[in-house]
PDB file of N, CA and C in Angstrom:
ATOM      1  N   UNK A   1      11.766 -21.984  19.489  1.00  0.00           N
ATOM      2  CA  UNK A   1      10.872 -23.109  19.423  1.00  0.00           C
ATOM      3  C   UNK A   1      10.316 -23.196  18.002  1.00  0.00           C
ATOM      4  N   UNK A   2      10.649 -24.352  17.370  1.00  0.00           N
ATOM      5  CA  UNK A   2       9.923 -24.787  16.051  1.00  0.00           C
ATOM      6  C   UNK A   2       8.200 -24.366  16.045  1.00  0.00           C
ATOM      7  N   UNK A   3       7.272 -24.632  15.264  1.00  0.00           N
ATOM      8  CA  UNK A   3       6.407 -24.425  14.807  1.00  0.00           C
ATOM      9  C   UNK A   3       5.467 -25.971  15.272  1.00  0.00           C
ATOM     10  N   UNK A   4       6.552 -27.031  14.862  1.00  0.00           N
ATOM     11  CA  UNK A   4       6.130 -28.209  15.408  1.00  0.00           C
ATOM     12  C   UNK A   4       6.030 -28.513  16.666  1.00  0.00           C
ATOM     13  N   UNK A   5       7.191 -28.166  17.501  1.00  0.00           N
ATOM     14  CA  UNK A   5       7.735 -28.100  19.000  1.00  0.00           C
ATOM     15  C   UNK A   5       5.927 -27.487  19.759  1.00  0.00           C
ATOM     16  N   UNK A   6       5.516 -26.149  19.063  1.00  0.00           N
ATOM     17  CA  UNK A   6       4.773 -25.498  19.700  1.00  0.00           C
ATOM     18  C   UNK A   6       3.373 -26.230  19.660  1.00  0.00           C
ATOM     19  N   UNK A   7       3.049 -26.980  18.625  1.00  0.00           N
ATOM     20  CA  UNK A   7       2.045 -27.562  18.010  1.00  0.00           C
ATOM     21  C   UNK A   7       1.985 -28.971  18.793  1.00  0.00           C
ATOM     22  N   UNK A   8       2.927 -29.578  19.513  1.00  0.00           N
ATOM     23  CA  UNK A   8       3.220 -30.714  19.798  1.00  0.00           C
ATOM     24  C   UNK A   8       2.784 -30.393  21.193  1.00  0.00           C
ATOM     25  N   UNK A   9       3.475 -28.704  21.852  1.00  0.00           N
ATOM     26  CA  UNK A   9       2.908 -29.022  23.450  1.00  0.00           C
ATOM     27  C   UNK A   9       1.402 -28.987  23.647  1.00  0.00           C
ATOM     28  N   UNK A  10       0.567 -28.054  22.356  1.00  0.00           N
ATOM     29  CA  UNK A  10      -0.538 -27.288  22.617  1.00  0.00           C
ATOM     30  C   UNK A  10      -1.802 -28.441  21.599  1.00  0.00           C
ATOM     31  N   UNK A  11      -0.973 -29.270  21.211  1.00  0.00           N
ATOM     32  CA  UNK A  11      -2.036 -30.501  20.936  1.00  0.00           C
ATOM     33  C   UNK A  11      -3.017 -30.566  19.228  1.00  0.00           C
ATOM     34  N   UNK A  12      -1.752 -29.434  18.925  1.00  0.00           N
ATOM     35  CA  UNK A  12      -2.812 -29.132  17.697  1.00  0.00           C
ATOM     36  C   UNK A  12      -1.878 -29.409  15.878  1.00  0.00           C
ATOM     37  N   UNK A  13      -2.018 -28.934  15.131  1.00  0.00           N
ATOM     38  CA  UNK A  13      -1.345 -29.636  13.947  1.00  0.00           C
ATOM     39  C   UNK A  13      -0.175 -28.190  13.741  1.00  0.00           C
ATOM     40  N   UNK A  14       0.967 -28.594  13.018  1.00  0.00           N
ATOM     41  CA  UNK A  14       1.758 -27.861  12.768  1.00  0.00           C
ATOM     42  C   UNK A  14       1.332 -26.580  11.604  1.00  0.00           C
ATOM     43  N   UNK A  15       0.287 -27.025  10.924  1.00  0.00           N
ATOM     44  CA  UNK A  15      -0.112 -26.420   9.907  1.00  0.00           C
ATOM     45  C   UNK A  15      -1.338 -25.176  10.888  1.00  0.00           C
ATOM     46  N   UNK A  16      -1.995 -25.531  11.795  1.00  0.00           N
ATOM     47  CA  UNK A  16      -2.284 -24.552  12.918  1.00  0.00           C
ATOM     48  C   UNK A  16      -1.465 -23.470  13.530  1.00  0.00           C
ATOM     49  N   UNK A  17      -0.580 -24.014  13.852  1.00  0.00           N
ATOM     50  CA  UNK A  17       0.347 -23.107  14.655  1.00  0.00           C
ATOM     51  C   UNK A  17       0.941 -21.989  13.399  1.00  0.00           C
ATOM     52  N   UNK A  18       0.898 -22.337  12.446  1.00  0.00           N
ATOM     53  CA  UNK A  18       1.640 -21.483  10.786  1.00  0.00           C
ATOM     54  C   UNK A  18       0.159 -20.477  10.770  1.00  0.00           C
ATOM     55  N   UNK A  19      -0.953 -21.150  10.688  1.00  0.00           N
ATOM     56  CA  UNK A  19      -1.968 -20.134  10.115  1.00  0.00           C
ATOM     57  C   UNK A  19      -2.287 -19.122  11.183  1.00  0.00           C
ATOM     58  N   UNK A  20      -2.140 -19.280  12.417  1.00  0.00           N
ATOM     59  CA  UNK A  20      -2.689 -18.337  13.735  1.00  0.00           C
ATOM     60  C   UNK A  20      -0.822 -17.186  13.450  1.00  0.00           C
ATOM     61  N   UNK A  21      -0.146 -17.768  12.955  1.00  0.00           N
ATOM     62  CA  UNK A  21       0.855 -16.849  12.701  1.00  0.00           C
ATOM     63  C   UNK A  21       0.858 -15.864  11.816  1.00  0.00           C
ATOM     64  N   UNK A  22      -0.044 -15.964  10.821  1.00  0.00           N
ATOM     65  CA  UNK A  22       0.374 -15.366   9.793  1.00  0.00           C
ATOM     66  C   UNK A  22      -1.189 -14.641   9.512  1.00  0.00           C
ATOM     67  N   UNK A  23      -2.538 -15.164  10.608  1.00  0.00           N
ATOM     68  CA  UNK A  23      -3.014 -13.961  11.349  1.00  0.00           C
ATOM     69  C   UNK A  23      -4.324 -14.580  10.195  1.00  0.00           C
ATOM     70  N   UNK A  24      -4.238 -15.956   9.506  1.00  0.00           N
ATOM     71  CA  UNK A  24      -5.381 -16.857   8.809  1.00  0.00           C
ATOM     72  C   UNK A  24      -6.287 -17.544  10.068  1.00  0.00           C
ATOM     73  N   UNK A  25      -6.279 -17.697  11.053  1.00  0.00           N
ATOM     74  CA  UNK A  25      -6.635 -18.177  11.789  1.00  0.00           C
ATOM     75  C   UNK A  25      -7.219 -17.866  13.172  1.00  0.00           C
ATOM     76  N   UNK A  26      -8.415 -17.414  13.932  1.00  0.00           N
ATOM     77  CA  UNK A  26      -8.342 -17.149  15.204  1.00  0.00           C
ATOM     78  C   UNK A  26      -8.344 -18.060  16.233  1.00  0.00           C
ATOM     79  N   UNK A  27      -7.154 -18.312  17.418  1.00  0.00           N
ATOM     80  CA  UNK A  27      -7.803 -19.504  18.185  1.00  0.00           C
ATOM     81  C   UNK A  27      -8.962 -19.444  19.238  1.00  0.00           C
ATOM     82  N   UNK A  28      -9.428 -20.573  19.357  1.00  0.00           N
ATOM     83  CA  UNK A  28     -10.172 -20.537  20.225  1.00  0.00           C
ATOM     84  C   UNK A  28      -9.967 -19.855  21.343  1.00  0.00           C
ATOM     85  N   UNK A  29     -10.447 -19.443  22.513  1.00  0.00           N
ATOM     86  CA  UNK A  29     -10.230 -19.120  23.966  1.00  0.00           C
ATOM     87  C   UNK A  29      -9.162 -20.183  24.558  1.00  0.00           C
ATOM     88  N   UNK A  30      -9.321 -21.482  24.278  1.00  0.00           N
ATOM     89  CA  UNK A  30      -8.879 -22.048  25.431  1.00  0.00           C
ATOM     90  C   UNK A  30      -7.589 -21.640  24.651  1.00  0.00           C
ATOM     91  N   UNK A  31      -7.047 -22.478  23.409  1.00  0.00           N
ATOM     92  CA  UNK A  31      -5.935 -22.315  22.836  1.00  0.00           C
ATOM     93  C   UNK A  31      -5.390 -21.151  22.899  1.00  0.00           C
ATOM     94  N   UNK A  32      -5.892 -20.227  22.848  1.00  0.00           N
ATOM     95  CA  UNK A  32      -4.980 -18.921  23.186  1.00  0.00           C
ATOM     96  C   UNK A  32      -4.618 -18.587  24.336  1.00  0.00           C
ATOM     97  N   UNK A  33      -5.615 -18.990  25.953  1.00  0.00           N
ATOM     98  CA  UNK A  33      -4.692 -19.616  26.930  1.00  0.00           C
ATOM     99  C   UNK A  33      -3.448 -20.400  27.017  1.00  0.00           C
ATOM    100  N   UNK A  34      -3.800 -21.574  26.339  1.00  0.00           N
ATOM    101  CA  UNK A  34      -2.444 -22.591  26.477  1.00  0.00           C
ATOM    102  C   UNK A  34      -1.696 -21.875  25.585  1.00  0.00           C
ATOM    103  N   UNK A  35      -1.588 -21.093  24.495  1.00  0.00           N
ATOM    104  CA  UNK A  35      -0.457 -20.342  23.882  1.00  0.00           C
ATOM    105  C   UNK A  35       0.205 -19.712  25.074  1.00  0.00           C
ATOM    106  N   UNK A  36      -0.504 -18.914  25.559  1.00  0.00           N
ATOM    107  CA  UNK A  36      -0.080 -17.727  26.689  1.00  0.00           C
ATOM    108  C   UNK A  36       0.360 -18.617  27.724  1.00  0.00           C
ATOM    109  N   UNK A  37       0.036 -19.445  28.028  1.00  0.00           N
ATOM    110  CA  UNK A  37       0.890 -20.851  28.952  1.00  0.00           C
ATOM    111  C   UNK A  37       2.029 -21.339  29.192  1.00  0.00           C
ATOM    112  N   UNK A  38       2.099 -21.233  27.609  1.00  0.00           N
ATOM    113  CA  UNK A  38       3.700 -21.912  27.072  1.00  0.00           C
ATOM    114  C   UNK A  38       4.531 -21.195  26.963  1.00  0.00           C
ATOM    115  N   UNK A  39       4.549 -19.737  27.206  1.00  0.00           N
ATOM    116  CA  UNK A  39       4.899 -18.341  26.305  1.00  0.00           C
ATOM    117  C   UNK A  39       5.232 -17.856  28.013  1.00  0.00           C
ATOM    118  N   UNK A  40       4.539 -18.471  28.627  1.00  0.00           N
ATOM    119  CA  UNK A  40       4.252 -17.389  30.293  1.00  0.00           C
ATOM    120  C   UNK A  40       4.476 -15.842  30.034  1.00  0.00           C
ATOM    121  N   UNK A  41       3.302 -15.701  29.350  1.00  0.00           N
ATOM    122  CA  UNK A  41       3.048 -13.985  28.802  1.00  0.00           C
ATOM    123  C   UNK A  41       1.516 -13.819  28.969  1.00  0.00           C
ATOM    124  N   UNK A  42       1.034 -12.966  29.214  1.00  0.00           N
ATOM    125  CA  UNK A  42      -0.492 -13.054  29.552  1.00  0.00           C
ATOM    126  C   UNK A  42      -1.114 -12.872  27.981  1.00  0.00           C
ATOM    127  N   UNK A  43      -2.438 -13.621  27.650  1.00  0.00           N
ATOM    128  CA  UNK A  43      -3.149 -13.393  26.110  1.00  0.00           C
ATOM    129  C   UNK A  43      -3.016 -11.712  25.647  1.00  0.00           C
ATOM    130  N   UNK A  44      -3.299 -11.200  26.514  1.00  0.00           N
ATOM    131  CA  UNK A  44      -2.951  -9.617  25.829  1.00  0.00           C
ATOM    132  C   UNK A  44      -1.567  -9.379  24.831  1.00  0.00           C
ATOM    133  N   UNK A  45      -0.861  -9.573  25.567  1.00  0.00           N
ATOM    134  CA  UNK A  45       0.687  -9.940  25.245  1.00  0.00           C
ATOM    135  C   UNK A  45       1.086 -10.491  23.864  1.00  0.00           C
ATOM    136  N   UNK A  46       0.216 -11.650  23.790  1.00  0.00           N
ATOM    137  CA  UNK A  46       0.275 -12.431  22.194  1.00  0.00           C
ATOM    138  C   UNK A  46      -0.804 -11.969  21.168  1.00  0.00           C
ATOM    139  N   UNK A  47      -1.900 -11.450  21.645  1.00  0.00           N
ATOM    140  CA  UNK A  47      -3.085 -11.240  20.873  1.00  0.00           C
ATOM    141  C   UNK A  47      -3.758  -9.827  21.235  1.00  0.00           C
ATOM    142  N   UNK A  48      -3.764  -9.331  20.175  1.00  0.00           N
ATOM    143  CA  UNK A  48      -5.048  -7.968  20.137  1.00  0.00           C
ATOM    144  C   UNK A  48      -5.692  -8.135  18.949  1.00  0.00           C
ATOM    145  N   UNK A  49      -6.931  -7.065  19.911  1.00  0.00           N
ATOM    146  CA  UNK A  49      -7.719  -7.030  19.004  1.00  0.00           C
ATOM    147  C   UNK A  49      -7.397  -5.623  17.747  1.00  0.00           C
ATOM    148  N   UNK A  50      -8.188  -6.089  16.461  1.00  0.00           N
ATOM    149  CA  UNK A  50      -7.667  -5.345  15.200  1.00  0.00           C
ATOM    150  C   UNK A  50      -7.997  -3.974  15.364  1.00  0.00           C
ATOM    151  N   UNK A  51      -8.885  -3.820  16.010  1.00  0.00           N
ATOM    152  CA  UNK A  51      -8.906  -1.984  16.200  1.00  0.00           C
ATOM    153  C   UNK A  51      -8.363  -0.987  17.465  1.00  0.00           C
ATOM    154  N   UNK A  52      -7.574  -1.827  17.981  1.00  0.00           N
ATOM    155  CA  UNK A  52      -6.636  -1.312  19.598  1.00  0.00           C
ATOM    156  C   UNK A  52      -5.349  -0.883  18.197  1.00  0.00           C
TER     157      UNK A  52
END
């Protein structure tokens, strides 16, 4: 899945989906749900926290 593709289901700008990648960015709660949505992986899965 493109960068755009992902940005397009989750409602947000392509330049979003680049910065939460590269770890410039934290999303919100909900958005990191609908990441984990699209992904059907639970938020743990996509996201930890920096001292685990």
């Amino acid at each position: 899945m493109t960068q755009q593709e992902l940005a397009d289901k989750l409602e947000v700008s392509r330049q979003t989906v680049h910065a939460i990648e590269k770890g410039k960015f934290n999303p919100s709660v909900k958005l990191a749900i609908l990441i984990s949505v699209v992904f059907q992986v639970p938020v743990e899965g996509i996201f930890t926290l920096e001292d685990q």
